[in-house]
Protein backbone atom coordinates (compact mmCIF):
# COMPACT_ATOMS: atom_id res chain seq x y z
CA UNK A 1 86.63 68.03 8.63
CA UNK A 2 89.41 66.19 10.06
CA UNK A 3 89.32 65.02 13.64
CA UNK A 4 92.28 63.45 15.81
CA UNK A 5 92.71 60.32 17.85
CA UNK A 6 95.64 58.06 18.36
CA UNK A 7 96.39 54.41 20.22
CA UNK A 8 98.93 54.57 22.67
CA UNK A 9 100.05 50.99 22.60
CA UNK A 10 102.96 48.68 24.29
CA UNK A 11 105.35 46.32 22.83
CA UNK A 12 104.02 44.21 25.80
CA UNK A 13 102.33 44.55 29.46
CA UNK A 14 105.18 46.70 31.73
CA UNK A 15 106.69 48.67 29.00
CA UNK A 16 105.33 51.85 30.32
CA UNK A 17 101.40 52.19 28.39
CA UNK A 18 99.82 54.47 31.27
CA UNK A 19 102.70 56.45 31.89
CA UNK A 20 102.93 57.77 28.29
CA UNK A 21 99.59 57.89 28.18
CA UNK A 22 98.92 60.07 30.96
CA UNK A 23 101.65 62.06 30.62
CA UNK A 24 100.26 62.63 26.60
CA UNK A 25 96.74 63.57 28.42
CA UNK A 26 98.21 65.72 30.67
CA UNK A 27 100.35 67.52 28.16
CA UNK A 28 97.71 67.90 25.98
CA UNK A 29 95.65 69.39 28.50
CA UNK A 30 98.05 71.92 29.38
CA UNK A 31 98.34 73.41 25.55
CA UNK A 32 94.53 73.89 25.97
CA UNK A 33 92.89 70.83 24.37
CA UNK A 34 89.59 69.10 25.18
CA UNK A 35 91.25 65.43 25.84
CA UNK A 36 88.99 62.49 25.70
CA UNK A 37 90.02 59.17 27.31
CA UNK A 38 89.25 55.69 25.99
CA UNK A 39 90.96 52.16 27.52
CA UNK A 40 91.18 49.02 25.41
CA UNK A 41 89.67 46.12 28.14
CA UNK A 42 87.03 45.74 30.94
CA UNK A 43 90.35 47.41 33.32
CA UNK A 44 88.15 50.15 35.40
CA UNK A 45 91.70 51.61 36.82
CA UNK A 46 93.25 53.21 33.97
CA UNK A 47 90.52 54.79 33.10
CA UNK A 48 90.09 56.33 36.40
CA UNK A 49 93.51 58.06 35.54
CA UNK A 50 92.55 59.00 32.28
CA UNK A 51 89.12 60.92 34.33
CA UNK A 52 91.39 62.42 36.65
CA UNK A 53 93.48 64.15 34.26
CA UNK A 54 91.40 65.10 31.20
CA UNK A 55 88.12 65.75 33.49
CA UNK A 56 86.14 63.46 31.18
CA UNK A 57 84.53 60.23 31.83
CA UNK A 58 86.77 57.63 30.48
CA UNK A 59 85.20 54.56 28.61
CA UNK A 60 86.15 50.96 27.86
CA UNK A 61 86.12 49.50 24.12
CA UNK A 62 86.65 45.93 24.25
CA UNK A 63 85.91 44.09 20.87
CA UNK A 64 85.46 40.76 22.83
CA UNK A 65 82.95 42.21 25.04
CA UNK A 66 81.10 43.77 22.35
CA UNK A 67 79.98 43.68 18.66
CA UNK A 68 82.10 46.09 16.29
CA UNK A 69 78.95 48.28 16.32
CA UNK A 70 79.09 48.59 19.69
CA UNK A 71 82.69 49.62 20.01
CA UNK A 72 82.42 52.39 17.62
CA UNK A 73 79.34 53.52 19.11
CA UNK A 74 80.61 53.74 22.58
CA UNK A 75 83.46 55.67 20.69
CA UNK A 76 81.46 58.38 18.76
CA UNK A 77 79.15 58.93 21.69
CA UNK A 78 82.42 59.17 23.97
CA UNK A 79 84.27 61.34 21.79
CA UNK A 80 82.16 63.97 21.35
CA UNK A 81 83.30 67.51 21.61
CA UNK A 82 86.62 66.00 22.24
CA UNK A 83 89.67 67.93 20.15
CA UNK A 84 91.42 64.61 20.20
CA UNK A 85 90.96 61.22 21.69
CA UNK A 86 93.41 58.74 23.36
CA UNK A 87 92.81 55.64 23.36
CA UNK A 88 95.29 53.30 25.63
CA UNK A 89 95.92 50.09 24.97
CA UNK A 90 96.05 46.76 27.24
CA UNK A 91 99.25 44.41 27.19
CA UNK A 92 100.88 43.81 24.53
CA UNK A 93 99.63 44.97 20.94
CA UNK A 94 98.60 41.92 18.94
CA UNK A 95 98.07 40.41 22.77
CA UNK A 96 94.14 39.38 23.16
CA UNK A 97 91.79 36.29 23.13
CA UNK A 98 93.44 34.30 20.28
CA UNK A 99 97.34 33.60 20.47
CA UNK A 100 96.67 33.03 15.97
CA UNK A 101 94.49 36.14 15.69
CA UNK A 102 94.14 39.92 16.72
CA UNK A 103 90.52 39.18 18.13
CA UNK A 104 90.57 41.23 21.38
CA UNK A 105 93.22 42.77 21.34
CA UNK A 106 94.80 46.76 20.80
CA UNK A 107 95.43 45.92 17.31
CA UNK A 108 91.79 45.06 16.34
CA UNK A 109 90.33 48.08 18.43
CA UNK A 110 93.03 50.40 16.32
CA UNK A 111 91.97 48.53 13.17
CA UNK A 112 87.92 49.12 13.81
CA UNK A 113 88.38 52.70 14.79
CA UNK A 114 90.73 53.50 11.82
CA UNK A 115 93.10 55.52 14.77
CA UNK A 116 97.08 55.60 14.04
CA UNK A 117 98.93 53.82 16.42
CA UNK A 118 101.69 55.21 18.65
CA UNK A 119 103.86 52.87 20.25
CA UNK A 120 105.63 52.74 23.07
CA UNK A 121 109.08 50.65 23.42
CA UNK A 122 111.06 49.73 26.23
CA UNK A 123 114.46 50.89 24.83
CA UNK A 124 116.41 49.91 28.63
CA UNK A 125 119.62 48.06 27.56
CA UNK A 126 119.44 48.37 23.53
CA UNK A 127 120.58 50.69 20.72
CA UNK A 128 119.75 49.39 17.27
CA UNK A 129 117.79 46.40 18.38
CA UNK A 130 115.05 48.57 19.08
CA UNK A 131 114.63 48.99 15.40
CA UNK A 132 113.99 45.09 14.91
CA UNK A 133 111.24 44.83 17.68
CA UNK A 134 109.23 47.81 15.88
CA UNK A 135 110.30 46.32 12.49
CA UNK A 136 108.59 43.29 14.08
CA UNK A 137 104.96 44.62 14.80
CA UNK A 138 105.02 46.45 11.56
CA UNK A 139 105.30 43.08 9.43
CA UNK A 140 103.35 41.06 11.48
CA UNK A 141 99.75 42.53 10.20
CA UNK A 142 99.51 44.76 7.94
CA UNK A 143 95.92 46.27 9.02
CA UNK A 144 97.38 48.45 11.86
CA UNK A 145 99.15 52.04 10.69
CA UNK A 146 101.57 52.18 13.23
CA UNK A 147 102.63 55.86 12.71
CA UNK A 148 105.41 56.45 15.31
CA UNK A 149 107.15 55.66 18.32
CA UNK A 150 108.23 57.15 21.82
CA UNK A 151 111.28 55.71 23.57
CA UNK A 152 110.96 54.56 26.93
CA UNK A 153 113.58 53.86 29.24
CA UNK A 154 116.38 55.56 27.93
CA UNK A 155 119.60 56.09 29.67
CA UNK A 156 120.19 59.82 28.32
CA UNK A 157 119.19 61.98 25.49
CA UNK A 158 122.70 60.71 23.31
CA UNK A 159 120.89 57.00 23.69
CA UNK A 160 118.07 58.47 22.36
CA UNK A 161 119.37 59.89 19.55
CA UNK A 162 121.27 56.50 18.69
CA UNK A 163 117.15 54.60 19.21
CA UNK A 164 115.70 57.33 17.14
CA UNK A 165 118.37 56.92 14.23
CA UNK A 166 117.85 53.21 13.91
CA UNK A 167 114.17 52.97 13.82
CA UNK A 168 113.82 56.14 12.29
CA UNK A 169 116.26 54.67 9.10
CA UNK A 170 114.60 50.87 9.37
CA UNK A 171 111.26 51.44 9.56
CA UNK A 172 110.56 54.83 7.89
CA UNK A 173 108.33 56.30 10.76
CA UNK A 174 109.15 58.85 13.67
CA UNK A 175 110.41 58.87 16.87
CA UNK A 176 108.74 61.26 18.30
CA UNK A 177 109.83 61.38 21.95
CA UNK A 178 111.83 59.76 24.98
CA UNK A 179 111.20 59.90 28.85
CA UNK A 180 114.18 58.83 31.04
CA UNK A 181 114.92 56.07 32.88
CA UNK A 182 116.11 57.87 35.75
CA UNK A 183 113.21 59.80 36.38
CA UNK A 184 111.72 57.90 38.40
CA UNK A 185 108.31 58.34 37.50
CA UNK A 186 106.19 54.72 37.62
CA UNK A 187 102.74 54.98 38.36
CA UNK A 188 101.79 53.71 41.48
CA UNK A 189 101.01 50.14 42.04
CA UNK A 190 97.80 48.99 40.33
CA UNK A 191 94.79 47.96 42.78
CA UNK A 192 91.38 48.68 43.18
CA UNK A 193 92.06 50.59 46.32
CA UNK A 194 94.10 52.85 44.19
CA UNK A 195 90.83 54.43 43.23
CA UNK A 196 89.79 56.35 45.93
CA UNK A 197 93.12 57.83 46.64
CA UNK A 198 93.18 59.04 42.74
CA UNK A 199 89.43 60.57 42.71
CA UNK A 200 90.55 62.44 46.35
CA UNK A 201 93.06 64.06 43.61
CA UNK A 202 95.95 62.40 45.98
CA UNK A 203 97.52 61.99 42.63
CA UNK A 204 96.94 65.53 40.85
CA UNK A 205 100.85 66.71 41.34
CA UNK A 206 102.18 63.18 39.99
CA UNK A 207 99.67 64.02 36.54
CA UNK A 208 101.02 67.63 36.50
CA UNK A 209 104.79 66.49 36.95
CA UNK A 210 104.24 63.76 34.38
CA UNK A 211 102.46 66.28 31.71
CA UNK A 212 105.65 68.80 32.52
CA UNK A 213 107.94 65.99 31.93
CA UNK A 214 106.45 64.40 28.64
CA UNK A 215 105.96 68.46 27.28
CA UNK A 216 110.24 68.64 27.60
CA UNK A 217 111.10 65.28 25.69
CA UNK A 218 108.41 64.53 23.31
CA UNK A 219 106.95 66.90 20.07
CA UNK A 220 103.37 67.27 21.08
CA UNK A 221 102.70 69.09 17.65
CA UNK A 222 103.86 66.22 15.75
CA UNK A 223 101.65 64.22 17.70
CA UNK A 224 99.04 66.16 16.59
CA UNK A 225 100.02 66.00 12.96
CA UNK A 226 99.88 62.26 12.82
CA UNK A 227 96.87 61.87 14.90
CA UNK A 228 94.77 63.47 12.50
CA UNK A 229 92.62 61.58 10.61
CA UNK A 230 89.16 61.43 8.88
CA UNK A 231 86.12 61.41 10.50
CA UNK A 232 84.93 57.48 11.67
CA UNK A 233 81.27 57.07 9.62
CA UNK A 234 78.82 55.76 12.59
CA UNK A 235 75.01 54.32 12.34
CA UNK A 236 73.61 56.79 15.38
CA UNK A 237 69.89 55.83 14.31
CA UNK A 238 70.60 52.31 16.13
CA UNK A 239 72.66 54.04 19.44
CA UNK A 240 72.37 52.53 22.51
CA UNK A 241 72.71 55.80 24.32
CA UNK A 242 69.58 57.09 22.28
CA UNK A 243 66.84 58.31 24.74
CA UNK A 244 64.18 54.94 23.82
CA UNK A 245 61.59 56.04 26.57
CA UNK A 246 61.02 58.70 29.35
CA UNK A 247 62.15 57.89 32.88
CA UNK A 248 59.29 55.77 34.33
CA UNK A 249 61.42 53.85 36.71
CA UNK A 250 63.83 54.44 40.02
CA UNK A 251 66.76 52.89 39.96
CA UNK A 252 68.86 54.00 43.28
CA UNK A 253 72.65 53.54 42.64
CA UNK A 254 75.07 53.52 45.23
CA UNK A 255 78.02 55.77 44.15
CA UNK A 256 80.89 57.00 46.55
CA UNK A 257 84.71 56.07 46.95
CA UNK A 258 83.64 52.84 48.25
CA UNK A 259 81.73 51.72 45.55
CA UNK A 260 82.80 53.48 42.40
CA UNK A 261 83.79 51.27 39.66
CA UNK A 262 80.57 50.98 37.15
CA UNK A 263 80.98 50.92 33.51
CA UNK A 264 79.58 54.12 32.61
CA UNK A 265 77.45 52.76 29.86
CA UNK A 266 75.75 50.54 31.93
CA UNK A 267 74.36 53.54 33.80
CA UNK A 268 73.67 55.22 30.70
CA UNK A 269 71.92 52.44 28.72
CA UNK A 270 69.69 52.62 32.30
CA UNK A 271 68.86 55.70 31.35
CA UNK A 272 68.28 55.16 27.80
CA UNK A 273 65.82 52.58 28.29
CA UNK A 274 63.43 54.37 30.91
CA UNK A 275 65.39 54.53 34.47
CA UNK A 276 65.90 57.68 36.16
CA UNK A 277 69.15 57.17 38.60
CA UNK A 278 69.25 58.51 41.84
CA UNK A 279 72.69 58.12 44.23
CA UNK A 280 72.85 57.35 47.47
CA UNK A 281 76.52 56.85 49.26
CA UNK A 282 76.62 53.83 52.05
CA UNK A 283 80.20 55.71 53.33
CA UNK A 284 78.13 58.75 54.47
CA UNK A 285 75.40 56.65 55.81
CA UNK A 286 72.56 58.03 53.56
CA UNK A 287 69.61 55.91 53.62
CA UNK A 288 68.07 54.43 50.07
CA UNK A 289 66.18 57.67 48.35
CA UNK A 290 62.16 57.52 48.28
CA UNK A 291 60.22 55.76 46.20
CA UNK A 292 62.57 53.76 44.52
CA UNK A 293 61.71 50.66 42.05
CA UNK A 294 65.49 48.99 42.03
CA UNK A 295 68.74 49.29 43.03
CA UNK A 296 72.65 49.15 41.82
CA UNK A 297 75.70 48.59 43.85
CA UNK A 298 78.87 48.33 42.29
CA UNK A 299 82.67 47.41 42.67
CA UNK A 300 84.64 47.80 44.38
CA UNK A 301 84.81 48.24 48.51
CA UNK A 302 88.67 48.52 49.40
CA UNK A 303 89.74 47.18 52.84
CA UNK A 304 90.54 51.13 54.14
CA UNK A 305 86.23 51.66 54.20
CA UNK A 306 85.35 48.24 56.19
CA UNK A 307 85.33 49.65 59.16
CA UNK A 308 82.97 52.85 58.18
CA UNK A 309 80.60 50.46 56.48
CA UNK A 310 80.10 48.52 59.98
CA UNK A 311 79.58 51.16 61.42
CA UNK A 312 77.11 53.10 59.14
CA UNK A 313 73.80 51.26 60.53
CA UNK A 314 71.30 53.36 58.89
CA UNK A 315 72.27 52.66 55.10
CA UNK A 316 72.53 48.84 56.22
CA UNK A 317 69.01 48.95 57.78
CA UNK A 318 67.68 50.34 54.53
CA UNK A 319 69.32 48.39 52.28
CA UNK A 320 68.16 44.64 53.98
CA UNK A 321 64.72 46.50 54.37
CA UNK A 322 64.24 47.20 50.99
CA UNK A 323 65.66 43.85 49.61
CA UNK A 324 63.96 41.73 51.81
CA UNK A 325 60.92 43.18 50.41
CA UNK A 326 61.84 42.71 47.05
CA UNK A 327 63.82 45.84 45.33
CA UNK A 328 64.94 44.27 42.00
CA UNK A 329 68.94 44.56 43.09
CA UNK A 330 72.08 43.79 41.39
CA UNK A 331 74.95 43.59 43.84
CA UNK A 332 77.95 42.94 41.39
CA UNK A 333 82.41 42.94 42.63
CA UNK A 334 82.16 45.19 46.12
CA UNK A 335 78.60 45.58 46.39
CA UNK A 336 78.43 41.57 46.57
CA UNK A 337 80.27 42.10 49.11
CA UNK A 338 78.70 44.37 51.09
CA UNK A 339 75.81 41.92 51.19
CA UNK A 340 77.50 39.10 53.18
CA UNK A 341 77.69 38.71 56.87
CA UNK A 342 81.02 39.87 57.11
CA UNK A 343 84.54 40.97 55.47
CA UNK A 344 87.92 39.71 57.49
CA UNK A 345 90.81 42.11 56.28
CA UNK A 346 94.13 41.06 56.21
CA UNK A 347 95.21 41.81 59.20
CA UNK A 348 92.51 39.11 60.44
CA UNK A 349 89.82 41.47 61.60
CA UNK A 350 85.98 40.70 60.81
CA UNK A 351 83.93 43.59 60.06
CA UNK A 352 79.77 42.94 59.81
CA UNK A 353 78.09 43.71 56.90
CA UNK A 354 74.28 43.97 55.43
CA UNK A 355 73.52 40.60 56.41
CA UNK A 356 71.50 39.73 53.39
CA UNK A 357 73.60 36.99 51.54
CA UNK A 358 74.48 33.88 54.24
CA UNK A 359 78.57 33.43 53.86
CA UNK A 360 81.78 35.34 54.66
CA UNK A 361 84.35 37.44 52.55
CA UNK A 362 87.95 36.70 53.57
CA UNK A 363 90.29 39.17 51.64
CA UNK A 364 93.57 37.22 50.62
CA UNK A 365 97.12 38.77 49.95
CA UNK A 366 97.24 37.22 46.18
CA UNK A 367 94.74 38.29 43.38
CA UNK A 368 92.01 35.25 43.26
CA UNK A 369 90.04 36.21 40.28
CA UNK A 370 91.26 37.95 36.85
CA UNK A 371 89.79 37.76 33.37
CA UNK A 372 87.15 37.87 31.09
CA UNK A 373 83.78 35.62 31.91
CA UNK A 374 80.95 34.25 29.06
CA UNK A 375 78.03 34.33 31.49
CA UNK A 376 74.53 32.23 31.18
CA UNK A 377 71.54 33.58 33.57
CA UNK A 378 70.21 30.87 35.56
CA UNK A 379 66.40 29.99 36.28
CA UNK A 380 64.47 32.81 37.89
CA UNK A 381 67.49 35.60 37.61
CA UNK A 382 65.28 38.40 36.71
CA UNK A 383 68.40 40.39 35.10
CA UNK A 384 69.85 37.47 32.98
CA UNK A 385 66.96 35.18 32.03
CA UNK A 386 67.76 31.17 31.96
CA UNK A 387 69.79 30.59 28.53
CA UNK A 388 70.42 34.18 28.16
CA UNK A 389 74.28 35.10 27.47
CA UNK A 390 76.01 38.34 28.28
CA UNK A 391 79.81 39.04 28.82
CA UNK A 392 81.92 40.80 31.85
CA UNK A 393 84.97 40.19 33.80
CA UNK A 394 86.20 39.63 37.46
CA UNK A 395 88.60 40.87 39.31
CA UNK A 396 89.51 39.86 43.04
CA UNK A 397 91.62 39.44 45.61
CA UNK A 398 89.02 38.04 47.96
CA UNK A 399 87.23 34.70 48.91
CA UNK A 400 83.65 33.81 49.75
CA UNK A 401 82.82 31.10 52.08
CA UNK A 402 79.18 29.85 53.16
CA UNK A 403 77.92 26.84 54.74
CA UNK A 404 74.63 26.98 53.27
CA UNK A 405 73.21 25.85 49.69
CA UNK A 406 71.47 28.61 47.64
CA UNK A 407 70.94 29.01 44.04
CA UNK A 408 73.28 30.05 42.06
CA UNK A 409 73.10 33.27 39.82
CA UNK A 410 74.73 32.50 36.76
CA UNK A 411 77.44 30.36 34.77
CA UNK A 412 80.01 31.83 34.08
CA UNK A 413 83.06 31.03 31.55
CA UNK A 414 86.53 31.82 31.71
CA UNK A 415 90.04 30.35 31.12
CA UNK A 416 89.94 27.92 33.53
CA UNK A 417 86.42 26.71 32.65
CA UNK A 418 82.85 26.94 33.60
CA UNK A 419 81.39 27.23 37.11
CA UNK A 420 78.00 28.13 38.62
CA UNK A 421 78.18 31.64 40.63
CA UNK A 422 76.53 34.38 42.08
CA UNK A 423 73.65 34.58 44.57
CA UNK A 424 70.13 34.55 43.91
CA UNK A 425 67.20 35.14 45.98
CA UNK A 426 63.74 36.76 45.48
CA UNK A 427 64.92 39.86 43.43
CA UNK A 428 68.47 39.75 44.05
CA UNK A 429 70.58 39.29 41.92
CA UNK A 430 74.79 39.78 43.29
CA UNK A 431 78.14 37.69 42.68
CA UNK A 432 81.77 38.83 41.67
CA UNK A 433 81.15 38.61 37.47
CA UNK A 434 80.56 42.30 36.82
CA UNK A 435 78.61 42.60 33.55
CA UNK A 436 78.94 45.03 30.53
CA UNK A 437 75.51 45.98 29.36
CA UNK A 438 76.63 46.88 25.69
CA UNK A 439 77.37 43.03 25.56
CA UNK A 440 73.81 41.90 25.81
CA UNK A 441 71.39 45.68 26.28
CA UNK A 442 68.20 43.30 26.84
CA UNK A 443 69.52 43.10 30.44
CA UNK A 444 68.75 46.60 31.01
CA UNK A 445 65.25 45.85 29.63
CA UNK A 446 64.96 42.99 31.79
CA UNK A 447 65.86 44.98 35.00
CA UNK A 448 63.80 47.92 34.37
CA UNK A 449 60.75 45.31 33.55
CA UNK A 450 60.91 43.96 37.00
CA UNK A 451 60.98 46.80 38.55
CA UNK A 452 57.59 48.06 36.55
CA UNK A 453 56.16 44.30 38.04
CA UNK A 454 57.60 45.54 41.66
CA UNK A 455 56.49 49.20 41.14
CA UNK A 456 53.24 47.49 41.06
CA UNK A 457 52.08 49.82 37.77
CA UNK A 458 51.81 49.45 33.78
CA UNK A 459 53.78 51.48 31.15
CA UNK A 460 51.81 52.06 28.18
């Protein structure tokens, strides 16, 4: 039995990716199809589009972040009782960690998931040149099956007819659609605080409009027809998302529009490995459940909720109470945060926070932090043991500033080198890196063993 998936990938970063691809989700949608949502990359943005619009969780596949196993795992467990899956992809096509190979990049996640590519070109300002750039990314590898094309850009539907000839004669695969240029239809401005506004469904009539629009100028059914492939041949008997042991431990996990951007695996490898997760939202002031034996907070606190975390004492109270007495904690992006004295916003107001870590967030105008980080645990991090390696990414426009010297979480390694960061203390474990648990799964184990040691109990 056949099943259907497709890359939707650019000709570079700006060419119009999550546009098409939402649009494609969208339209999809509307002719009655179970749409599942995959984004090349740790970016946790995109794939809160993708959640929006299909109405299933999105996931990440990253094949620098995780072994090939892992990727197609994530990708059979993800796909499930999906009619088709949509995979988008992150800058440009052969762009990843190597300028001299495709390691990390769209290409390589196409390649190891055996899906037909669909890309997207920027046609603005060019008739028959537009066959030479996808002539270009055809010859460059030959592992990829690019299958067909949509037009971006175009001026009007007689310039798309002119783009479609050309690439159409040159490189013996179909165009299969256009949207305008005219139509005004970017997607909004990426940021973190994008988020909330998107899961309030601020951005449900832009998703319909787009899926209307993309229905009118591109052949869905011949989508279909080249998305179809054979099934992908997966070891499940070694699945990270395989129940391993009954819930023994509780893991609270702070989940509301302020703190919303986990890596759904992470919660579910949790699970898989003995946690039972219980939410709690700071924004509504809710107290930490009973009887728990750890807690989460994630990314990624936008400016718009400083002002409701100062004031929401209760959830503060709890939260110092229950690390100062030693809740195994991981604090990781926003939650990290939410553990210093205090945030100043841009417009140079200080808000207090928990109180727990000693040093200040300022949040800048200019992205601070952006890429992909190797990270080492450091002496007495009970999450990432000493010489213990695991990979994430960070993502940031703000600053931390202490006066005080404390131990240092982890090393972490990135583009522009190593450095020592993080915060550690007694059980807590917090800093900006925000991990991927399919990159190294004994950090689950780790967690949920020092939470038995703090739950005071044995687990036969």
């Amino acid at each position: 039995m056949d099943e259907r998936r497709i890359v939707v990938a650019g000709t570079g970063s700006g060419v119009g990716k999550t546009t098409v691809t939402i649009g494609l989700m969208s339209a999809l949608k509307k002719k009655g199809l179970t749409v599942q949502g995959f984004k090349c990359g740790p970016d946790y943005i995109d794939p809160s589009y993708h959640t929006a619009v299909t109405g299933r969780i999105s996931r990440n596949i990253d094949s620098w972040m995780f072994h090939e196993d892992t990727v197609l795992d994530i990708f059979a467990y993800g796909s499930k009782e999906a009619d088709i899956s949509v995979i988008e992809g992150v800058m440009g096509f052969f762009d990843g960690k190597d300028p001299r190979t495709n390691k990390g990049s769209t290409a390589e996640i196409s390649v190891l998931t055996k899906s037909p590519v669909l890309l997207i070109v920027n046609c603005a300002s060019m008739a028959r040149s537009a066959a030479a750039i996808v002539k270009g990314f055809q010859t460059l590898s030959d592992e990829p099956a690019i299958v067909g094309v949509i037009a971006n850009q175009v001026g009007s539907e007689g310039h798309y007819k002119i783009v479609k000839t050309a690439i159409e004669q040159e490189c013996g695969i179909p165009v299969i659609g256009y949207l305008k240029r005219e139509q005004n239809i970017e997607v909004p401005e990426r940021q973190l605080g994008l988020i909330p506004s998107i899961e309030r469904g601020d951005l449900d009539p832009f998703f319909d409009r787009l899926g209307e629009l993309i229905l009118e100028t591109v052949d869905i059914d011949k989508l279909l027809e080249l998305s179809k492939v054979e099934p992908l041949h997966v070891n499940n008997s070694s699945s990270l998302f395989e129940k391993k042991k009954d819930p023994f431990v509780r893991i609270a996990v702070a989940k509301d529009m302020a703190f919303q951007s986990y890596y759904q695996e992470n919660l579910e490898i949790l699970a898989s490995y003995g946690a039972e997760l219980v939410y709690f939202s700071p924004l509504a002031d809710e107290a930490l459940p009973n009887a728990i034996d750890g807690i989460y907070i994630g990314g990624s606190l936008p400016e718009e909720f400083v002002s409701k975390l100062e004031e929401n004492q209760i959830v503060k109270t709890s939260l110092k109470e229950a690390i100062e007495n030693g809740v195994p904690t991981l604090a990781e992006g926003g939650g990290f945060m939410y553990l210093t004295n205090t945030i100043e916003t841009t417009e140079k107001k200080t808000y207090g926070m928990v109180g727990i870590i000693p040093g200040n967030i300022k949040v800048e105008s200019t992205l601070k932090a952006i890429g992909y980080r190797e990270v080492e645990g450091q002496r007495h991090n009970f999450l990432l043991h000493e010489n213990e390696m695991a990979r994430g990414h960070e993502f940031h426009y703000t600053t931390f500033h202490s006066e005080q010297d404390f131990p240092y979480a982890y090393e972490t390694k990135g583009m522009r080198g190593t450095k020592k960061e993080g915060f550690l203390k007694n059980n807590l474990v917090a800093g900006y890196t925000q991990f991927h648990f399919a990159s190294n799964p004994k950090m689950a184990e780790n967690w949920i063993q020092k939470c038995l040691e703090y739950k005071g109990g044995c687990h036969e």
